[in-house]
PDB file of N, CA and C in Angstrom:
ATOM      1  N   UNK A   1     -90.894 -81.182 -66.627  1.00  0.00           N
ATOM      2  CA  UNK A   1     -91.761 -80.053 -66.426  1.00  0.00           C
ATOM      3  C   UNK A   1     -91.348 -78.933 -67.379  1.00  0.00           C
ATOM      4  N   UNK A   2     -92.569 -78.329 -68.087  1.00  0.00           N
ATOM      5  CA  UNK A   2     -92.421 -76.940 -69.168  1.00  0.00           C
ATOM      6  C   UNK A   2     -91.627 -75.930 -68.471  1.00  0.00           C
ATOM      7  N   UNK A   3     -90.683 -75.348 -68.914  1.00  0.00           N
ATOM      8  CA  UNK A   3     -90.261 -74.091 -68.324  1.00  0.00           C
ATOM      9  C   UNK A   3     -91.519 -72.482 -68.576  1.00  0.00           C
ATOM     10  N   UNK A   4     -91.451 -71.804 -67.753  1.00  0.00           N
ATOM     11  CA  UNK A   4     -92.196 -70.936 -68.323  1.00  0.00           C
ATOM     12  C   UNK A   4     -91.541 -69.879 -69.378  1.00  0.00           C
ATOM     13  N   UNK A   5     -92.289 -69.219 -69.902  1.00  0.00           N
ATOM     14  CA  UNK A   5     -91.539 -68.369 -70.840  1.00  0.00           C
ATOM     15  C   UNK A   5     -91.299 -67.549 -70.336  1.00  0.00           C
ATOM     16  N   UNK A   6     -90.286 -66.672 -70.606  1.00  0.00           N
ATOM     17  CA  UNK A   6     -89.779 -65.464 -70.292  1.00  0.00           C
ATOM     18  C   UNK A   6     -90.296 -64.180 -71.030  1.00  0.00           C
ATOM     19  N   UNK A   7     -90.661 -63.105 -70.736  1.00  0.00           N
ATOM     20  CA  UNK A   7     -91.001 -62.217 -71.697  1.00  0.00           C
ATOM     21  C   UNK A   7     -89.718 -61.671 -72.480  1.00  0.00           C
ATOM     22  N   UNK A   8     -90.177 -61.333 -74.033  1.00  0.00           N
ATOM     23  CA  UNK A   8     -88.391 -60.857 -74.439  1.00  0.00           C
ATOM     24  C   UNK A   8     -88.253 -59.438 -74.204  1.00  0.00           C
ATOM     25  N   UNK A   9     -87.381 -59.830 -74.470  1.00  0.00           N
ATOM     26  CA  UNK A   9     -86.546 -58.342 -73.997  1.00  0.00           C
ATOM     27  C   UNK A   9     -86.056 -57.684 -75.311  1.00  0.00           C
ATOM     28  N   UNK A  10     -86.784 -57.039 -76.092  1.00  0.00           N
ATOM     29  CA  UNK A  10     -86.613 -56.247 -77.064  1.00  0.00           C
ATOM     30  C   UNK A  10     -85.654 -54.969 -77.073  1.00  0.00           C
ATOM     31  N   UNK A  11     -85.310 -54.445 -76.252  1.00  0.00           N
ATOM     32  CA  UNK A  11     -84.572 -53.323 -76.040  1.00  0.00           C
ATOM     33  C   UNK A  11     -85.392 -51.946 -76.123  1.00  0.00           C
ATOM     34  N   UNK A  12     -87.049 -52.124 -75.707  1.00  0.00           N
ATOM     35  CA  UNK A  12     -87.651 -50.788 -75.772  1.00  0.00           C
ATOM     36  C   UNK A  12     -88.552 -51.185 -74.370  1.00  0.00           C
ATOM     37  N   UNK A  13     -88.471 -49.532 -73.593  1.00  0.00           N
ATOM     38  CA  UNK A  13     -89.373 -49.726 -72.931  1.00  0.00           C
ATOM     39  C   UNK A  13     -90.809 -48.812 -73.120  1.00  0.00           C
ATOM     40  N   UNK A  14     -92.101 -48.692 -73.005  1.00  0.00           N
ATOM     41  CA  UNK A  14     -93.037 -48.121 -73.576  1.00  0.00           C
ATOM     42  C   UNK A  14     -93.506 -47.374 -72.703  1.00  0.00           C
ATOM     43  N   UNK A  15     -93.761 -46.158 -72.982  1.00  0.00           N
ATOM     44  CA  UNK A  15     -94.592 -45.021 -72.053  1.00  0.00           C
ATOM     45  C   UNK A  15     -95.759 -44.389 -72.729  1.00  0.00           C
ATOM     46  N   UNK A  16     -96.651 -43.833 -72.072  1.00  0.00           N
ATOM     47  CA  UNK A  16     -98.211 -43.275 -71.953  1.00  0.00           C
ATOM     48  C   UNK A  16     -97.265 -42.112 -71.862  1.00  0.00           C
ATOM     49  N   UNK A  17     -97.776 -40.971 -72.919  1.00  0.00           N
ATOM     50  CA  UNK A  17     -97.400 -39.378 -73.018  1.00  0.00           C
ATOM     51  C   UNK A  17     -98.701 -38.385 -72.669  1.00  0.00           C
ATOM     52  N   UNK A  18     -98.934 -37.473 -71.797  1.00  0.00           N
ATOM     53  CA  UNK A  18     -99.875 -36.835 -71.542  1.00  0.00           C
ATOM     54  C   UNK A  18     -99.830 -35.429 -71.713  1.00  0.00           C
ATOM     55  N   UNK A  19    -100.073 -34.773 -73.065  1.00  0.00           N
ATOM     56  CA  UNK A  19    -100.020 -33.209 -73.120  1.00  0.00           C
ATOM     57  C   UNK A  19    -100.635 -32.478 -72.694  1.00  0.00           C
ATOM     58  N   UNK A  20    -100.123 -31.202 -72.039  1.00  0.00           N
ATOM     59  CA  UNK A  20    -101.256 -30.440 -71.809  1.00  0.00           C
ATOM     60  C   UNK A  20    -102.456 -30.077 -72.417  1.00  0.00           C
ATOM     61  N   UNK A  21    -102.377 -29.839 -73.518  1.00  0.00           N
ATOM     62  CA  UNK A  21    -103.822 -29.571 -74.141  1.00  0.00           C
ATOM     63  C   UNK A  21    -105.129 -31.114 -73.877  1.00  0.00           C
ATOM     64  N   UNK A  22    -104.709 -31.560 -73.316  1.00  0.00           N
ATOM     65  CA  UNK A  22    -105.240 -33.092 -72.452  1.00  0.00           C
ATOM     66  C   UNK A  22    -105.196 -34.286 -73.502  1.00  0.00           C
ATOM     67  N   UNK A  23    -104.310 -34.229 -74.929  1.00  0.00           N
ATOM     68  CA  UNK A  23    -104.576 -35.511 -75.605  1.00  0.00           C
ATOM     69  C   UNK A  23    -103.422 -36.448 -74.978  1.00  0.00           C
ATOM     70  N   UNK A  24    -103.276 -37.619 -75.174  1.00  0.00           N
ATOM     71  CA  UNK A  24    -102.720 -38.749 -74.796  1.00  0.00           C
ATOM     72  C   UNK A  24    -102.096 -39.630 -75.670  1.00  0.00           C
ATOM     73  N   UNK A  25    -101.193 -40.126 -75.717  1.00  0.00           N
ATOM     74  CA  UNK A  25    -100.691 -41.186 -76.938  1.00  0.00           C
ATOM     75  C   UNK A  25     -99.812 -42.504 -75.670  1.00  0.00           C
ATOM     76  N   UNK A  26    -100.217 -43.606 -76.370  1.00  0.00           N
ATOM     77  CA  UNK A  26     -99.570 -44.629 -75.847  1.00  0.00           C
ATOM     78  C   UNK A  26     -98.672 -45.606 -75.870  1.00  0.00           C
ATOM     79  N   UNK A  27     -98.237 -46.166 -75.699  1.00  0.00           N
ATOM     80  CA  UNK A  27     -97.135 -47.283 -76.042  1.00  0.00           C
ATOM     81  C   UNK A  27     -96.147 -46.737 -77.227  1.00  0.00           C
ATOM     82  N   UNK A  28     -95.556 -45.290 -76.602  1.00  0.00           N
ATOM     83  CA  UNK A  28     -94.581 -44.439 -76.970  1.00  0.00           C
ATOM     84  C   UNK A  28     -93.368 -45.385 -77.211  1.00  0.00           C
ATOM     85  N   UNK A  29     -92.348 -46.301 -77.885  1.00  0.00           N
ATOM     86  CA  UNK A  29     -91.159 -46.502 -77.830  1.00  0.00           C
ATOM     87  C   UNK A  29     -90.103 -45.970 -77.337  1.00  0.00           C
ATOM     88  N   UNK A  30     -89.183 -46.020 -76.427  1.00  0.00           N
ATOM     89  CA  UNK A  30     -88.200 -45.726 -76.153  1.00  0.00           C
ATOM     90  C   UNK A  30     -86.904 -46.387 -75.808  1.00  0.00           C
ATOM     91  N   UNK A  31     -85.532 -46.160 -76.533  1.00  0.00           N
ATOM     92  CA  UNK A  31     -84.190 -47.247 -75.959  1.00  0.00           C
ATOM     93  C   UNK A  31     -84.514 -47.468 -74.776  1.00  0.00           C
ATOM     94  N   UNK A  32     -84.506 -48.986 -74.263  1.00  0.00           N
ATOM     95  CA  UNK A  32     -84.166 -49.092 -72.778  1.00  0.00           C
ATOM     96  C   UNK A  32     -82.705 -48.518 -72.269  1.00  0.00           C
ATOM     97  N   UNK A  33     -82.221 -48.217 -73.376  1.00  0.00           N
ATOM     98  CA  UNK A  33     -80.739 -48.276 -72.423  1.00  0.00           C
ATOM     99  C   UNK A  33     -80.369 -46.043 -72.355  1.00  0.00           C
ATOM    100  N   UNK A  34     -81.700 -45.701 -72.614  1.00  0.00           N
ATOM    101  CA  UNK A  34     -81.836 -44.023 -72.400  1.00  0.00           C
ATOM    102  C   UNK A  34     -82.240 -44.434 -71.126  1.00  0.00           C
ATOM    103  N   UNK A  35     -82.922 -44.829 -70.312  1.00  0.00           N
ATOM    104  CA  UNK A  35     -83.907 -44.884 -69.144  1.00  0.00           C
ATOM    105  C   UNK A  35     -83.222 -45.903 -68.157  1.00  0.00           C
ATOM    106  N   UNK A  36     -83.547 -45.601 -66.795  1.00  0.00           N
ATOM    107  CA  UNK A  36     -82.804 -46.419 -65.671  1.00  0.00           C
ATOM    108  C   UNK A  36     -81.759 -45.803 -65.035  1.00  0.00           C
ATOM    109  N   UNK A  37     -80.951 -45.087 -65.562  1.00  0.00           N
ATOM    110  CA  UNK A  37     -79.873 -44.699 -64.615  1.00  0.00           C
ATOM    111  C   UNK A  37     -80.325 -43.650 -63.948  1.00  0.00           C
ATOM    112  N   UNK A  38     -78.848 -42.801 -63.397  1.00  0.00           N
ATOM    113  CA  UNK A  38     -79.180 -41.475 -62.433  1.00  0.00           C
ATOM    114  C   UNK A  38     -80.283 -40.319 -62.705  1.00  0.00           C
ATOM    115  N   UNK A  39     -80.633 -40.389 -64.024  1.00  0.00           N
ATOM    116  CA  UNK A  39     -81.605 -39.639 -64.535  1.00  0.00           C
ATOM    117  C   UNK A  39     -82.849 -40.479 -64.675  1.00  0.00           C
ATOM    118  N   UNK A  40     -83.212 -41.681 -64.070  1.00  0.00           N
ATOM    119  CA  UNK A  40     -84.403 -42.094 -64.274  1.00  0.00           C
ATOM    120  C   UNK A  40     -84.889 -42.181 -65.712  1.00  0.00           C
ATOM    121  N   UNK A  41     -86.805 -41.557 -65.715  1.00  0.00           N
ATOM    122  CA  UNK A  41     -87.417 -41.583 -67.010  1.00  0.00           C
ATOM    123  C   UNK A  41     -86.628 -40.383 -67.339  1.00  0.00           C
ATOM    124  N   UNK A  42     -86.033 -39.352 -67.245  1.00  0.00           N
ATOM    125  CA  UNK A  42     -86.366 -37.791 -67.894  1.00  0.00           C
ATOM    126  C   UNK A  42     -85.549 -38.152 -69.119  1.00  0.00           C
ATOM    127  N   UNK A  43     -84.329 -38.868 -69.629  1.00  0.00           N
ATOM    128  CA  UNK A  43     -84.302 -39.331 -71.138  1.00  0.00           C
ATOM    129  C   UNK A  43     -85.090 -39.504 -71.709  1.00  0.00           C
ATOM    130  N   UNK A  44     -86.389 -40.017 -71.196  1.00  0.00           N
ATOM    131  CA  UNK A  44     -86.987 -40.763 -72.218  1.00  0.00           C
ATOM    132  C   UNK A  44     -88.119 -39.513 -72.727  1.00  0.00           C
ATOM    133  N   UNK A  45     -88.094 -38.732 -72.049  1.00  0.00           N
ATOM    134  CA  UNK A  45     -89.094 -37.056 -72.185  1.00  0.00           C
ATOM    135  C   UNK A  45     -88.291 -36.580 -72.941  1.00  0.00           C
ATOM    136  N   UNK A  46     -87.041 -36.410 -73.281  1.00  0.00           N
ATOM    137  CA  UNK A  46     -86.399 -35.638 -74.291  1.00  0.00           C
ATOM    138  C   UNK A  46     -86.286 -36.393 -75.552  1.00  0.00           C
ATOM    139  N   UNK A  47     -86.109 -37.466 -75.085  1.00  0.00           N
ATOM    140  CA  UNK A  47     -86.135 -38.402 -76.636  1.00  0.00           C
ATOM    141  C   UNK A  47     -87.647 -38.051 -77.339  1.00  0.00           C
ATOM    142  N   UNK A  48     -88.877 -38.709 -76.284  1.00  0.00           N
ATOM    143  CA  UNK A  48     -90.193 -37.942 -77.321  1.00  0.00           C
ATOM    144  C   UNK A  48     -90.582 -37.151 -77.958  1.00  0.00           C
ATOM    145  N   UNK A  49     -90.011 -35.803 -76.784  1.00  0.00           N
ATOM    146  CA  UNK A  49     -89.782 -34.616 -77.702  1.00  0.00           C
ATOM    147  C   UNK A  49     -89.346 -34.706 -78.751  1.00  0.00           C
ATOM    148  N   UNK A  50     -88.463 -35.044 -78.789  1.00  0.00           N
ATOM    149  CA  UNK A  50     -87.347 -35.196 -80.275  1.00  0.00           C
ATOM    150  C   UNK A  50     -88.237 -36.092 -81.695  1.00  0.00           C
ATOM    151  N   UNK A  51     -88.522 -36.820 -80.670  1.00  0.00           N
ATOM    152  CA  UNK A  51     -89.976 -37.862 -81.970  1.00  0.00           C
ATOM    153  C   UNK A  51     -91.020 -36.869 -82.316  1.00  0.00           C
ATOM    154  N   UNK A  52     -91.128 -35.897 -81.238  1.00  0.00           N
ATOM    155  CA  UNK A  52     -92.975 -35.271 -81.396  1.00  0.00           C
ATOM    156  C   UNK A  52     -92.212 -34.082 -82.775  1.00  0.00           C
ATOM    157  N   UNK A  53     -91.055 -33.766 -82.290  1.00  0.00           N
ATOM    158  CA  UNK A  53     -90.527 -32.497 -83.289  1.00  0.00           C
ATOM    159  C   UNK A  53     -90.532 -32.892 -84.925  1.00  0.00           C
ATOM    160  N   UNK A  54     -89.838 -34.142 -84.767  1.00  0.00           N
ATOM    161  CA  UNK A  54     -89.576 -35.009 -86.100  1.00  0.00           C
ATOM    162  C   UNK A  54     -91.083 -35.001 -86.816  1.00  0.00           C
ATOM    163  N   UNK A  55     -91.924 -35.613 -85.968  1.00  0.00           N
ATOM    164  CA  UNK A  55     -93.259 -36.222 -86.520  1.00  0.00           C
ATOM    165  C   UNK A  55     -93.916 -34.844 -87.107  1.00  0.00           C
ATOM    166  N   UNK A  56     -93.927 -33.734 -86.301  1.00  0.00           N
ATOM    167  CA  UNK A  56     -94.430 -32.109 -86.570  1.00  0.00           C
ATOM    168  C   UNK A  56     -93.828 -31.981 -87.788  1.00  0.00           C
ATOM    169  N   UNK A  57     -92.344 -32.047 -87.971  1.00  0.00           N
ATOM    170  CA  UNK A  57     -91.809 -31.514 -89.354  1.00  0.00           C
ATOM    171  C   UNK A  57     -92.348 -32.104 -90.465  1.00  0.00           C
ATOM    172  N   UNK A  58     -92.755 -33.508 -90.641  1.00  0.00           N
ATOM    173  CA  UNK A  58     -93.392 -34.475 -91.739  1.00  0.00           C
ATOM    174  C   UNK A  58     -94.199 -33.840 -91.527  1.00  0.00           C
ATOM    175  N   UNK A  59     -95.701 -33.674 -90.754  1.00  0.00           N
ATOM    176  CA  UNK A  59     -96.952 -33.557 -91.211  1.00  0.00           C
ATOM    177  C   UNK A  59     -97.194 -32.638 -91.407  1.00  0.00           C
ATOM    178  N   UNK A  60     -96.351 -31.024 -90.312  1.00  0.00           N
ATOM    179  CA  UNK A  60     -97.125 -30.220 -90.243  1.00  0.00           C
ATOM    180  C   UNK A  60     -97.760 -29.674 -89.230  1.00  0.00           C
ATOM    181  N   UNK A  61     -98.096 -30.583 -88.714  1.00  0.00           N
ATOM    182  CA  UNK A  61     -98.973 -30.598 -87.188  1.00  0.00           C
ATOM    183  C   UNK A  61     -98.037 -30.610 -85.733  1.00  0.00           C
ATOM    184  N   UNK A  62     -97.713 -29.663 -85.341  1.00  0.00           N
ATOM    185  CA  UNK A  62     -97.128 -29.676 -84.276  1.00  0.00           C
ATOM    186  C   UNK A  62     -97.587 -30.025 -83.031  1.00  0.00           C
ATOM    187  N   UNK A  63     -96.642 -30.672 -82.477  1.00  0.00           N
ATOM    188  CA  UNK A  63     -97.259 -31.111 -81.348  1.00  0.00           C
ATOM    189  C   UNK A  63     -97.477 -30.212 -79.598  1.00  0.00           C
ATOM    190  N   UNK A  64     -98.876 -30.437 -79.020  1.00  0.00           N
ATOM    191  CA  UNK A  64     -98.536 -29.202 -77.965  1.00  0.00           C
ATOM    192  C   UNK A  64     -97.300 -29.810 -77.002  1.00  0.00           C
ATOM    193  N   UNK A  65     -97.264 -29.282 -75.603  1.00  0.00           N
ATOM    194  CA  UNK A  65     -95.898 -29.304 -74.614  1.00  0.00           C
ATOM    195  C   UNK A  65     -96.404 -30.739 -73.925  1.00  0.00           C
ATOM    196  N   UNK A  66     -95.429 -31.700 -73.381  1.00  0.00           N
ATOM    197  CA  UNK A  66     -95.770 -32.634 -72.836  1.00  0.00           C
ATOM    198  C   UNK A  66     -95.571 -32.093 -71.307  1.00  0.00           C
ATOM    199  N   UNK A  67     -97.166 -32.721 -70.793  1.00  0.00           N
ATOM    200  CA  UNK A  67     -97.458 -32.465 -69.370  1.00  0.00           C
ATOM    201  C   UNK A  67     -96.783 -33.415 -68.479  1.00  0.00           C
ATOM    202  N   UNK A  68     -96.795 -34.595 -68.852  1.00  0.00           N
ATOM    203  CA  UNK A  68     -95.951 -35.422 -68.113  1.00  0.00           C
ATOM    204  C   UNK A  68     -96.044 -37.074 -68.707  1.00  0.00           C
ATOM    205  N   UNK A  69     -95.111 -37.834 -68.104  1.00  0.00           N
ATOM    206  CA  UNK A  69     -94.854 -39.549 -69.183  1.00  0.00           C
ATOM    207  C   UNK A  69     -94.799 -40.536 -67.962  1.00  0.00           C
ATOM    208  N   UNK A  70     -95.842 -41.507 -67.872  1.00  0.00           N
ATOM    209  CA  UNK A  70     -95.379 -42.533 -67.121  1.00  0.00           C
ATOM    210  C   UNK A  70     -95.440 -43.853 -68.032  1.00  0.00           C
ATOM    211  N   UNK A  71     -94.798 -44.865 -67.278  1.00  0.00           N
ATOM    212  CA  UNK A  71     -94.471 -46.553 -67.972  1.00  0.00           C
ATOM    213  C   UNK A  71     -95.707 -47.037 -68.142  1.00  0.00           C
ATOM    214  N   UNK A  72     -96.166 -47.544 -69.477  1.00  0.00           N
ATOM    215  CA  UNK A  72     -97.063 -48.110 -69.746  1.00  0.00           C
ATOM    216  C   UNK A  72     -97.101 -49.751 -68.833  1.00  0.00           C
ATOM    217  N   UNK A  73     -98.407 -49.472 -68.571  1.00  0.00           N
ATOM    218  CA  UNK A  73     -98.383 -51.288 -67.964  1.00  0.00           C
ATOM    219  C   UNK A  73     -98.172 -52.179 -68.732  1.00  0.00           C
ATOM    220  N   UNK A  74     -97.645 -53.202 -68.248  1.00  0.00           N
ATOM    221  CA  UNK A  74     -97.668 -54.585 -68.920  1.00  0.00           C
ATOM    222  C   UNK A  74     -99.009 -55.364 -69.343  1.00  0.00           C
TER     223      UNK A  74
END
């Protein structure tokens, strides 16, 4: 009998970002190994930040305040 596959385990887990000004971005990257412990997601809100700041300095375009981040579905 086939075994089933396992999904891999890449070392990122992905989140849906929701800014206040109401835009949305999805399947955000983040270390799995920022996320899970005593602090839950809130690593993974400072890490974006840190991406949204980076990404602002290249383009230009700053990004507004993030309203809130949940785990993208599978």
């Amino acid at each position: 009998m086939a075994r089933k596959k396992q999904p891999a385990d890449n070392g990122f887990i992905l989140f849906d970002v929701f800014y206040q000004d109401g835009a949305r971005t999805s399947n955000r990257k983040v270390p799995s190994n920022l996320v899970g412990g005593l602090d839950g997601d809130e690593p993974a809100r400072a890490f974006i930040e840190e991406q949204d700041r980076k990404i602002a300095e290249m383009s230009g375009n700053p990004r507004g305040p993030i309203k809130s981040i949940t785990r993208s579905p599978l």
